[in-house]
Every structure is written in structure tokens, then in C-alpha cells.
PDB file of N, CA and C in Angstrom:
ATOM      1  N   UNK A   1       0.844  -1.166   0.000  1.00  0.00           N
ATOM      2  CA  UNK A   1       0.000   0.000   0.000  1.00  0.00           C
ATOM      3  C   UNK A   1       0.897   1.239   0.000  1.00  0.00           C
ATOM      4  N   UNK A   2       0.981   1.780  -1.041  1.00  0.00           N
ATOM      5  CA  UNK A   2       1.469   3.562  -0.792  1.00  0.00           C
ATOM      6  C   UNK A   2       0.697   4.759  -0.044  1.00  0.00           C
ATOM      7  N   UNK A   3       1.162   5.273   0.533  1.00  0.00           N
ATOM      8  CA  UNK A   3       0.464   6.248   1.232  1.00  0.00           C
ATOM      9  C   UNK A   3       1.424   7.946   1.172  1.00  0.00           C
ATOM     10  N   UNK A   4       0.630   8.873   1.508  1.00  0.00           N
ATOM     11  CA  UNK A   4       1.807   9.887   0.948  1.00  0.00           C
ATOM     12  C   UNK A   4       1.925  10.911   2.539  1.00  0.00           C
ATOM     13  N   UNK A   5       2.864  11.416   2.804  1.00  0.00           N
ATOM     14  CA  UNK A   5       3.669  12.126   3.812  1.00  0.00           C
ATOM     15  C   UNK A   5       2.594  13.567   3.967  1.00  0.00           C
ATOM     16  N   UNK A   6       1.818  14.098   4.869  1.00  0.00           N
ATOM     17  CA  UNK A   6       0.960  15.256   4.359  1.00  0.00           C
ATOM     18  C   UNK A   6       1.969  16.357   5.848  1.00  0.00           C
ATOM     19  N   UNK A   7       1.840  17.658   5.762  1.00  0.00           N
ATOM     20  CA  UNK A   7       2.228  18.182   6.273  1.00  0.00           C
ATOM     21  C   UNK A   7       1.420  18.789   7.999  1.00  0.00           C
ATOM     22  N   UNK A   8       1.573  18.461   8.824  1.00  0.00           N
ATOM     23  CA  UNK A   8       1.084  18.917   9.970  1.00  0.00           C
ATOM     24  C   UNK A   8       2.157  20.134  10.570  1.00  0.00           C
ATOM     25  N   UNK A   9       1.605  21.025  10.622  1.00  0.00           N
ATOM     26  CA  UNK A   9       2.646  22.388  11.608  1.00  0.00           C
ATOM     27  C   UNK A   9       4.180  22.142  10.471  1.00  0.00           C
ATOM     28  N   UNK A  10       5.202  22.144  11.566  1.00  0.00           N
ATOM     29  CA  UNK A  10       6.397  22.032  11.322  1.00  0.00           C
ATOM     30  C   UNK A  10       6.748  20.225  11.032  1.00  0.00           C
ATOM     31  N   UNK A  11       6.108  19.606  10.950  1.00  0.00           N
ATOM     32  CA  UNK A  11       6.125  18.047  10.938  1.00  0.00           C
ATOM     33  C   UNK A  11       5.719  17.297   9.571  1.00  0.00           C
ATOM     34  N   UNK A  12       5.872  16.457   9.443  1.00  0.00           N
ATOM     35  CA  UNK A  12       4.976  15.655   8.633  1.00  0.00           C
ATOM     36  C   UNK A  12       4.225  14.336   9.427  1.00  0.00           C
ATOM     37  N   UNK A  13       2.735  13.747   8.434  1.00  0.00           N
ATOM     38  CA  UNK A  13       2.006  12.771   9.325  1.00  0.00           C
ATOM     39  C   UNK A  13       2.109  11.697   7.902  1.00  0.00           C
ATOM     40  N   UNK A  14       1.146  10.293   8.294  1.00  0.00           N
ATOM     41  CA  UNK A  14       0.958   9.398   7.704  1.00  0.00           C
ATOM     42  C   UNK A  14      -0.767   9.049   7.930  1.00  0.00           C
ATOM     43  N   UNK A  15      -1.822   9.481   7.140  1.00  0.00           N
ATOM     44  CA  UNK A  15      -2.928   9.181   7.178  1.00  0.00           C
ATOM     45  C   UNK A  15      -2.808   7.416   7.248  1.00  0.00           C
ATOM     46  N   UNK A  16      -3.787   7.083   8.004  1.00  0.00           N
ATOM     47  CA  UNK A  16      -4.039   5.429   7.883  1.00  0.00           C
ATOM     48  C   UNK A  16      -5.510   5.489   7.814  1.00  0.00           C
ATOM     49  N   UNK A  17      -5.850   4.770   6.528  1.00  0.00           N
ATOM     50  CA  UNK A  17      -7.269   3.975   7.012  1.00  0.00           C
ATOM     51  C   UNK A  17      -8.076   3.351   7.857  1.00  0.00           C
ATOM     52  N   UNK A  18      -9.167   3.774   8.629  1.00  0.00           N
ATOM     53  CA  UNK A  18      -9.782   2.944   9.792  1.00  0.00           C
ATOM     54  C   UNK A  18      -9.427   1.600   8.878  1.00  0.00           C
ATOM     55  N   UNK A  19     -10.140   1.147   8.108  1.00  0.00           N
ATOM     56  CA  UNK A  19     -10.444  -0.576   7.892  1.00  0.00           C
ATOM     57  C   UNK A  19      -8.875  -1.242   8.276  1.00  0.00           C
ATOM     58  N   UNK A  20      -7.453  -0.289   8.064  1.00  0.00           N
ATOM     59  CA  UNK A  20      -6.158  -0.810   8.173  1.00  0.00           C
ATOM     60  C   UNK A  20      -5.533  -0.643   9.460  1.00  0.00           C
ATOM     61  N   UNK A  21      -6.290  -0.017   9.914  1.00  0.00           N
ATOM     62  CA  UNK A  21      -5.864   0.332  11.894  1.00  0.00           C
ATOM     63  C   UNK A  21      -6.725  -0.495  12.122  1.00  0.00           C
ATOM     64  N   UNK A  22      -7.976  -0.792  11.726  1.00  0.00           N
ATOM     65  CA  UNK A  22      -8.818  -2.106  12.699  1.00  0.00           C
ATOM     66  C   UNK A  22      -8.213  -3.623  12.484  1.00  0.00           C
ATOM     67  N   UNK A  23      -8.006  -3.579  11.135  1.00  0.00           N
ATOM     68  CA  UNK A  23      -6.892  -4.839  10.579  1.00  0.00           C
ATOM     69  C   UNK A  23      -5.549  -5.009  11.243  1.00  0.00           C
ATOM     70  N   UNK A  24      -5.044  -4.338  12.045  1.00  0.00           N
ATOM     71  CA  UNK A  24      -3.785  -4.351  12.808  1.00  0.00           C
ATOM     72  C   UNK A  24      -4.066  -4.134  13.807  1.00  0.00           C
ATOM     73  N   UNK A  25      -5.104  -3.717  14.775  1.00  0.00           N
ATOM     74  CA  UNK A  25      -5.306  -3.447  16.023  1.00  0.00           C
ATOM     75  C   UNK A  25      -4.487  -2.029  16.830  1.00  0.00           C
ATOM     76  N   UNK A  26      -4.480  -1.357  16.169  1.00  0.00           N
ATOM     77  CA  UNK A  26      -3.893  -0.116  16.534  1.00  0.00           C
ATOM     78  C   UNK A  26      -5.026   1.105  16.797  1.00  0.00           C
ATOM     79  N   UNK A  27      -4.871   2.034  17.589  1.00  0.00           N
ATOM     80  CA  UNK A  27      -5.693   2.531  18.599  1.00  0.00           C
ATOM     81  C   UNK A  27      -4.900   3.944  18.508  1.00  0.00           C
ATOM     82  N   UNK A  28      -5.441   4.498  19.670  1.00  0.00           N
ATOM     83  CA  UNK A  28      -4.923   5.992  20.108  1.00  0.00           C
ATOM     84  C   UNK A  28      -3.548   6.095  20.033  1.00  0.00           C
ATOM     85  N   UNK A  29      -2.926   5.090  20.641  1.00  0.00           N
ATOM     86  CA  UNK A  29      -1.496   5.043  20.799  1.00  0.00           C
ATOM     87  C   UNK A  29      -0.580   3.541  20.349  1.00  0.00           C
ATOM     88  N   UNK A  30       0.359   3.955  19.936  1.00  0.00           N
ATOM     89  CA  UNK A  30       1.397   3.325  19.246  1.00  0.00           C
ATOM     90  C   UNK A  30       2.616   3.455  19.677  1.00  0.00           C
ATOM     91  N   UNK A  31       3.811   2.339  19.341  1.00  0.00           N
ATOM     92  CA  UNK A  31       4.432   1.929  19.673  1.00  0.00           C
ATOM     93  C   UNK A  31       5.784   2.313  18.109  1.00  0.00           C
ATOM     94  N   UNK A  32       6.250   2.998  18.234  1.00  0.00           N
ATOM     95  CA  UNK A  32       7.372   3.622  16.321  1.00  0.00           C
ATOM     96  C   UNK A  32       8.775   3.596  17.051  1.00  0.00           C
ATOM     97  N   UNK A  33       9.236   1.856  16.236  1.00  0.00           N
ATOM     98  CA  UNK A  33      10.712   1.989  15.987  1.00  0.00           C
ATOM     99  C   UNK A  33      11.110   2.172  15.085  1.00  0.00           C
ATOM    100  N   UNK A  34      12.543   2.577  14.526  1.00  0.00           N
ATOM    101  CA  UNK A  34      12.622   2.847  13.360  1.00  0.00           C
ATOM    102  C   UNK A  34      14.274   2.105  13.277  1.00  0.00           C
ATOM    103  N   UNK A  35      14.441   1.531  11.972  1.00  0.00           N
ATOM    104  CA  UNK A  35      15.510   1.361  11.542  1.00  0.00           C
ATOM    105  C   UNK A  35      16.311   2.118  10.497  1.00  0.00           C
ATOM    106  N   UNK A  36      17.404   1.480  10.039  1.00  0.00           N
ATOM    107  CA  UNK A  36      17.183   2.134   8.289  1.00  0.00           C
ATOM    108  C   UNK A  36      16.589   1.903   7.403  1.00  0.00           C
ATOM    109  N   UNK A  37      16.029   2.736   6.707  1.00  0.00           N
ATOM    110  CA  UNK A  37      14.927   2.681   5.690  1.00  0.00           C
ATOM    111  C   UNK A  37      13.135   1.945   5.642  1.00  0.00           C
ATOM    112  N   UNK A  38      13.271   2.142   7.614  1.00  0.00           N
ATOM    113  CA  UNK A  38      12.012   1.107   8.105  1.00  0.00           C
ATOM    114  C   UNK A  38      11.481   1.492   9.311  1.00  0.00           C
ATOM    115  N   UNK A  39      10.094   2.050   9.541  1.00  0.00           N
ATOM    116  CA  UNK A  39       9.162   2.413  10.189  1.00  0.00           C
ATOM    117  C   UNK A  39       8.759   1.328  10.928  1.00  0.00           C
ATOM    118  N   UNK A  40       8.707   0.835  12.385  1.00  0.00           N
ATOM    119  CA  UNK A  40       7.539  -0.078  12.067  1.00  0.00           C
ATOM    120  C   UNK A  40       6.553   0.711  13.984  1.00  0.00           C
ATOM    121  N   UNK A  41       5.546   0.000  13.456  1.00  0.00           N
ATOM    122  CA  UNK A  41       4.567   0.705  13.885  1.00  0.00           C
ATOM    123  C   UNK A  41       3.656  -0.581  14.959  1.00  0.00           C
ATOM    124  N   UNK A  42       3.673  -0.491  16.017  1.00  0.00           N
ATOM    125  CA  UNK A  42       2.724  -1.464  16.930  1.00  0.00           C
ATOM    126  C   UNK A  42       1.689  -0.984  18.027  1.00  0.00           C
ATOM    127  N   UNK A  43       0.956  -1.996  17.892  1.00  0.00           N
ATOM    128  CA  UNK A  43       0.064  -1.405  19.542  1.00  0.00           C
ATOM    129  C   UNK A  43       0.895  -1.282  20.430  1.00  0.00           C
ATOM    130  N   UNK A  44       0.784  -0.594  21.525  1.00  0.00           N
ATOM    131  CA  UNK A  44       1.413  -0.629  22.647  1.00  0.00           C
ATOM    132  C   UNK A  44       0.509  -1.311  23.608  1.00  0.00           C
ATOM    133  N   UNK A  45       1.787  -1.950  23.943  1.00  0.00           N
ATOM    134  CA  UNK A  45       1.493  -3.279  25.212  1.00  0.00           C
ATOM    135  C   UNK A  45       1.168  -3.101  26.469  1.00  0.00           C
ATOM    136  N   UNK A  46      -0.200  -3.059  26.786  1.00  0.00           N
ATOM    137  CA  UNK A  46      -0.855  -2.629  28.105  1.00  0.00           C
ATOM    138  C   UNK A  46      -0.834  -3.694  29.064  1.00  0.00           C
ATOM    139  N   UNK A  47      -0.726  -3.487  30.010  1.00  0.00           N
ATOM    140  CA  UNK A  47      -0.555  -4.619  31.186  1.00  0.00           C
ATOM    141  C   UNK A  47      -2.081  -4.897  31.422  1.00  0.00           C
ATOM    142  N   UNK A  48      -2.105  -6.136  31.582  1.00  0.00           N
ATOM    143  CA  UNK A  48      -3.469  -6.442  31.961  1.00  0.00           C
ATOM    144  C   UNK A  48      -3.795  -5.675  33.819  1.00  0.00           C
ATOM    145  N   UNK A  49      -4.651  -5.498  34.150  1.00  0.00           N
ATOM    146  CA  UNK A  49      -4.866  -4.922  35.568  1.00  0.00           C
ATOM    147  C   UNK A  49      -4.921  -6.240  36.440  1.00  0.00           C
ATOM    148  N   UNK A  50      -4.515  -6.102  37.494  1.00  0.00           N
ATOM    149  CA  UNK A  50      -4.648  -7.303  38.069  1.00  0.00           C
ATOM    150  C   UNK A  50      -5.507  -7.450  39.456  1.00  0.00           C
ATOM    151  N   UNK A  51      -6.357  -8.001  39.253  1.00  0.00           N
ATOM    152  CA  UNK A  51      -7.299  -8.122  40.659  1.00  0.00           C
ATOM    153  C   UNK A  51      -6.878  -8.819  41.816  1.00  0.00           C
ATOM    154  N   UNK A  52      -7.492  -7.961  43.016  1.00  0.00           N
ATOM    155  CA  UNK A  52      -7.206  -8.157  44.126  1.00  0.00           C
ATOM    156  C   UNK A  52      -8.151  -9.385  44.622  1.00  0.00           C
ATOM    157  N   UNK A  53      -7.847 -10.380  45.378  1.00  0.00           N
ATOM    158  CA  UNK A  53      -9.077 -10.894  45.766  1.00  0.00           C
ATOM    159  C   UNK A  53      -8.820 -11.109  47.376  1.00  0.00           C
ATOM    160  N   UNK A  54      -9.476 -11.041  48.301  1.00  0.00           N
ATOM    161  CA  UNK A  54      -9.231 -10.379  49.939  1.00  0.00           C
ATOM    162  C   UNK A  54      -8.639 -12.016  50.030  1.00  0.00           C
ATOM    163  N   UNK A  55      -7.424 -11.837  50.948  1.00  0.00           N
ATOM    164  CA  UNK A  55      -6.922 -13.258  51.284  1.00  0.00           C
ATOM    165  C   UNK A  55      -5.849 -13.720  50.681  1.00  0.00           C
ATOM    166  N   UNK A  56      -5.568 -12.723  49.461  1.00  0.00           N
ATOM    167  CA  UNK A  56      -4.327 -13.651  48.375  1.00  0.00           C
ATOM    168  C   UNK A  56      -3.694 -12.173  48.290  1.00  0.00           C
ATOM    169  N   UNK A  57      -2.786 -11.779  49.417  1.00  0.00           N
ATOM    170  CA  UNK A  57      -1.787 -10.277  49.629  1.00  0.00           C
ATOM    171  C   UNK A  57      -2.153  -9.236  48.974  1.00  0.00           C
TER     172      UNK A  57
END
């Protein structure tokens, strides 16, 4: 898929398609490493919450 660089302020962005953010599971926030010549882009990894139950510390 090509997509093109659009200008925000002093920056540039990357429009994504809902149907291609729902197809990857990506949300409000993301996860951008970058190599050479390579973006890559992930959900960020939320900790599950963990319940208390009275009796177990």
C-alpha cells in the first residue's frame, strides 16, 4: 500500500485507514521503531490490571 507524507505544523504525518488500523489493532497510541529505511509501527502493550481478591496479599 502507498500512502503519501501530508504536512502537519512544522512536521509531517501518515494518514491510515480505519479498515487498516482495525486490521492491525492499533488505537490511540502506538508503539514507532525505526531502523534504516524502516518504520515499524505497533500497539502498545498494556498490562493487563490485576485483581485483588481479599486473602491472596
Amino acid at each position: 500500500m502507498r500512502a503519501r507524507l501530508v504536512k502537519i505544523g512544522n512536521s509531517r504525518g501518515l494518514r491510515l485507514a480505519k479498515p487498516l488500523l482495525e486490521q492491525v489493532g492499533l488505537s490511540d497510541e502506538v508503539d514507532i521503531q525505526a531502523a534504516p529505511v524502516v518504520l515499524t509501527i505497533r500497539p502498545v502493550a498494556r498490562p493487563r490490571p490485576q485483581i485483588r481478591r481479599p486473602g491472596h496479599g
